[in-house]
Protein backbone atom coordinates (compact mmCIF):
# COMPACT_ATOMS: atom_id res chain seq x y z
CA UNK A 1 7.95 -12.97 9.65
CA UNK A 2 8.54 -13.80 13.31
CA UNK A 3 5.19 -14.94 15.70
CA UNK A 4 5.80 -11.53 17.62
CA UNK A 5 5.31 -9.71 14.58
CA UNK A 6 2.31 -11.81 12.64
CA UNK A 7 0.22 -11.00 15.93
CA UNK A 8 0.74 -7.55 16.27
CA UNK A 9 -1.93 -5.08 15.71
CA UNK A 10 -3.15 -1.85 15.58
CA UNK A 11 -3.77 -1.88 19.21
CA UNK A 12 -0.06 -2.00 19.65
CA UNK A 13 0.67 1.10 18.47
CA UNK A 14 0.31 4.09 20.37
CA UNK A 15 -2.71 5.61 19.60
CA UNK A 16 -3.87 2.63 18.41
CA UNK A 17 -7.14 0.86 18.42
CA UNK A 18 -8.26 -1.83 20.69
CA UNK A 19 -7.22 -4.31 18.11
CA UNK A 20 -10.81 -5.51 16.88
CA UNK A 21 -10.96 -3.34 13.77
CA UNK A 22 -12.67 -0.16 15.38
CA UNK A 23 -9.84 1.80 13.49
CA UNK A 24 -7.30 3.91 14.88
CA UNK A 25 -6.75 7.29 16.68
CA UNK A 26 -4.56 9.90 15.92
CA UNK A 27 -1.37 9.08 13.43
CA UNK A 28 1.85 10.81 12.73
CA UNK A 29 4.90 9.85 10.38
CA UNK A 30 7.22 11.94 8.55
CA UNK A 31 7.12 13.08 5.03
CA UNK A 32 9.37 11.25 2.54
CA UNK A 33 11.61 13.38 0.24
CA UNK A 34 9.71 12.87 -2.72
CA UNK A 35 6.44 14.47 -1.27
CA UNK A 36 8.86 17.23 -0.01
CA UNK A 37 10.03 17.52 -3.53
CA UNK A 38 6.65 17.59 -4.67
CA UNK A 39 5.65 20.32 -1.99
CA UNK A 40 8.59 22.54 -3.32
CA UNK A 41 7.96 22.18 -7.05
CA UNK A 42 3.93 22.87 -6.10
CA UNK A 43 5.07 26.27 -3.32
CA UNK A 44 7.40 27.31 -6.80
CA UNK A 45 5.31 27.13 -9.62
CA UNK A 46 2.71 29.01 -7.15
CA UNK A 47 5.26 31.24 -5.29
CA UNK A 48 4.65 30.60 -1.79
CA UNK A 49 7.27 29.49 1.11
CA UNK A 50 7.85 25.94 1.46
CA UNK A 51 5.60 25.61 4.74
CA UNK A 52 2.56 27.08 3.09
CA UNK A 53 3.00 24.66 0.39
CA UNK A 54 4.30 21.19 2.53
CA UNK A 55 1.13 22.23 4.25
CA UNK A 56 -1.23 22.84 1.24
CA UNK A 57 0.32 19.12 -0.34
CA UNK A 58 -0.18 17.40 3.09
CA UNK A 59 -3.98 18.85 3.02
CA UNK A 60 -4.31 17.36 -0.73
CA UNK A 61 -3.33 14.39 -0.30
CA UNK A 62 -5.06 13.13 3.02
CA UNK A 63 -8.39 14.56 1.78
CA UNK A 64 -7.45 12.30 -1.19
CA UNK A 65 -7.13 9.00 0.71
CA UNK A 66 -9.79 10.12 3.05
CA UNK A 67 -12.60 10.76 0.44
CA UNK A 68 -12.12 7.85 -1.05
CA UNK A 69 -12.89 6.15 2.30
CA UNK A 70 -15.43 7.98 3.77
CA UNK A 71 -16.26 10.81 1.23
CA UNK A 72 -15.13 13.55 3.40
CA UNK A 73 -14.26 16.83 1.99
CA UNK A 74 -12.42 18.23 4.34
CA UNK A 75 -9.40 16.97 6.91
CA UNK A 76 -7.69 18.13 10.10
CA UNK A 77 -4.50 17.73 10.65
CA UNK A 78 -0.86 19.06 11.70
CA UNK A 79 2.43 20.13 10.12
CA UNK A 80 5.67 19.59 12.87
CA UNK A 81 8.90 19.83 13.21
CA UNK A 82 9.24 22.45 10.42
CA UNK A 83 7.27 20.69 7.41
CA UNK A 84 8.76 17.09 8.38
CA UNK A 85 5.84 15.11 10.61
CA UNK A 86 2.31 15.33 10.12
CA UNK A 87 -0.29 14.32 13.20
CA UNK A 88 -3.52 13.50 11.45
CA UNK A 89 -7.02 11.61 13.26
CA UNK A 90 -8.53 9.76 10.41
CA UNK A 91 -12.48 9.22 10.11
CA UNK A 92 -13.50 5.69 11.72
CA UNK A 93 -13.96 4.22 8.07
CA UNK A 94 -10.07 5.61 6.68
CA UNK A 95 -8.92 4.37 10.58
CA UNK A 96 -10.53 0.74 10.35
CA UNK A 97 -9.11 0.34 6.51
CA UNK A 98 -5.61 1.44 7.93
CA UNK A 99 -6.03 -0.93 10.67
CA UNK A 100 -6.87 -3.98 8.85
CA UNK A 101 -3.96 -2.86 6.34
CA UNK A 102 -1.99 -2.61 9.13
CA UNK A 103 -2.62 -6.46 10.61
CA UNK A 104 -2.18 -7.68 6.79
CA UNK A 105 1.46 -5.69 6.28
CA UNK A 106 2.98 -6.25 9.76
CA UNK A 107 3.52 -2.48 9.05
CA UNK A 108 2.02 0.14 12.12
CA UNK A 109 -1.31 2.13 10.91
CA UNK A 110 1.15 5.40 10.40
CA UNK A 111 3.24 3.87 7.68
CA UNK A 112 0.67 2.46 5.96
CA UNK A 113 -1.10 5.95 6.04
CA UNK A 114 2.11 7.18 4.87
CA UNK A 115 2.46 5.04 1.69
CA UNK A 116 -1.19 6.54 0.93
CA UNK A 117 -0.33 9.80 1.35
CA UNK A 118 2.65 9.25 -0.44
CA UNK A 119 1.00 8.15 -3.36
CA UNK A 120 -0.37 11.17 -3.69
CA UNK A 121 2.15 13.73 -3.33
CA UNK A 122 2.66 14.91 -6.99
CA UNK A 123 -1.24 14.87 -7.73
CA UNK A 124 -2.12 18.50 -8.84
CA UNK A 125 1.19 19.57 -9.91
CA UNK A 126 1.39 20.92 -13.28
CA UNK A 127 3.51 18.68 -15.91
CA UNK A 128 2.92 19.57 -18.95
CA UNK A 129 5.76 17.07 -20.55
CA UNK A 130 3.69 14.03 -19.26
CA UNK A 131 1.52 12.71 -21.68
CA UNK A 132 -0.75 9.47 -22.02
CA UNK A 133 2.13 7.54 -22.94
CA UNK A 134 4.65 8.59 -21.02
CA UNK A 135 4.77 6.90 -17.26
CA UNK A 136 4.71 9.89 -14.52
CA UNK A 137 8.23 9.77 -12.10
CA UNK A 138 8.43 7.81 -9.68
């Protein structure tokens, strides 16, 4: 890891906090193909267009890794670029956990949000070959 990159923070993003662990403002980053995949096997098995359900996924998991945080049950956020970015504002205790994750990666407060949410794309969906013993996909 170069020096430049050890001491950046999440005040160097855009959006960004001031660096001393008050959290971060509004994040974007773009949905990987396996919570797209997700999204289309959860809008198929409940018949709705792919929007409705990138949007209804998106809305699952961020309320997932935000509840855990700071026991919210509810999140704001937006769908872009047809289904492929999402903007979201996290609370100020799911923004300072992102931010120190952030300084401890190297990685910018989005992409660390997006691992989370990530995580939880295929939460919800309806598998009914999983079992105990059998791993979900990856």
């Amino acid at each position: 890891m170069t020096d430049e990159h050890a001491e950046r923070t999440a005040g160097d993003v855009e959006g960004g906090s001031d660096g001393d662990g008050e959290g971060v403002d509004t994040l974007s980053f773009e949905l990987s193909d396996r919570f797209l995949q997700a999204a289309d096997e959860w809008g198929d098995s409940r018949v709705m267009d792919r929007s409705a359900a990138v949007e209804e996924k998106v809305e699952q998991a961020l309320l997932e890794v935000e509840h855990l945080l700071s026991g919210a049950v509810e999140v704001e956020f937006e769908v872009e670029d047809d289904g492929a970015v999402v903007t979201f504002e996290p609370s100020d205790e799911l923004g300072a956990f992102l931010a120190r994750q952030a300084r401890e990666t190297g990685l910018d407060p989005d992409q660390v949000l997006k691992l989370h949410a990530d995580l939880f794309a295929r939460v919800f969906l309806d598998d009914d070959q999983q079992t105990a013993e059998t791993p979900p996909e990856i």
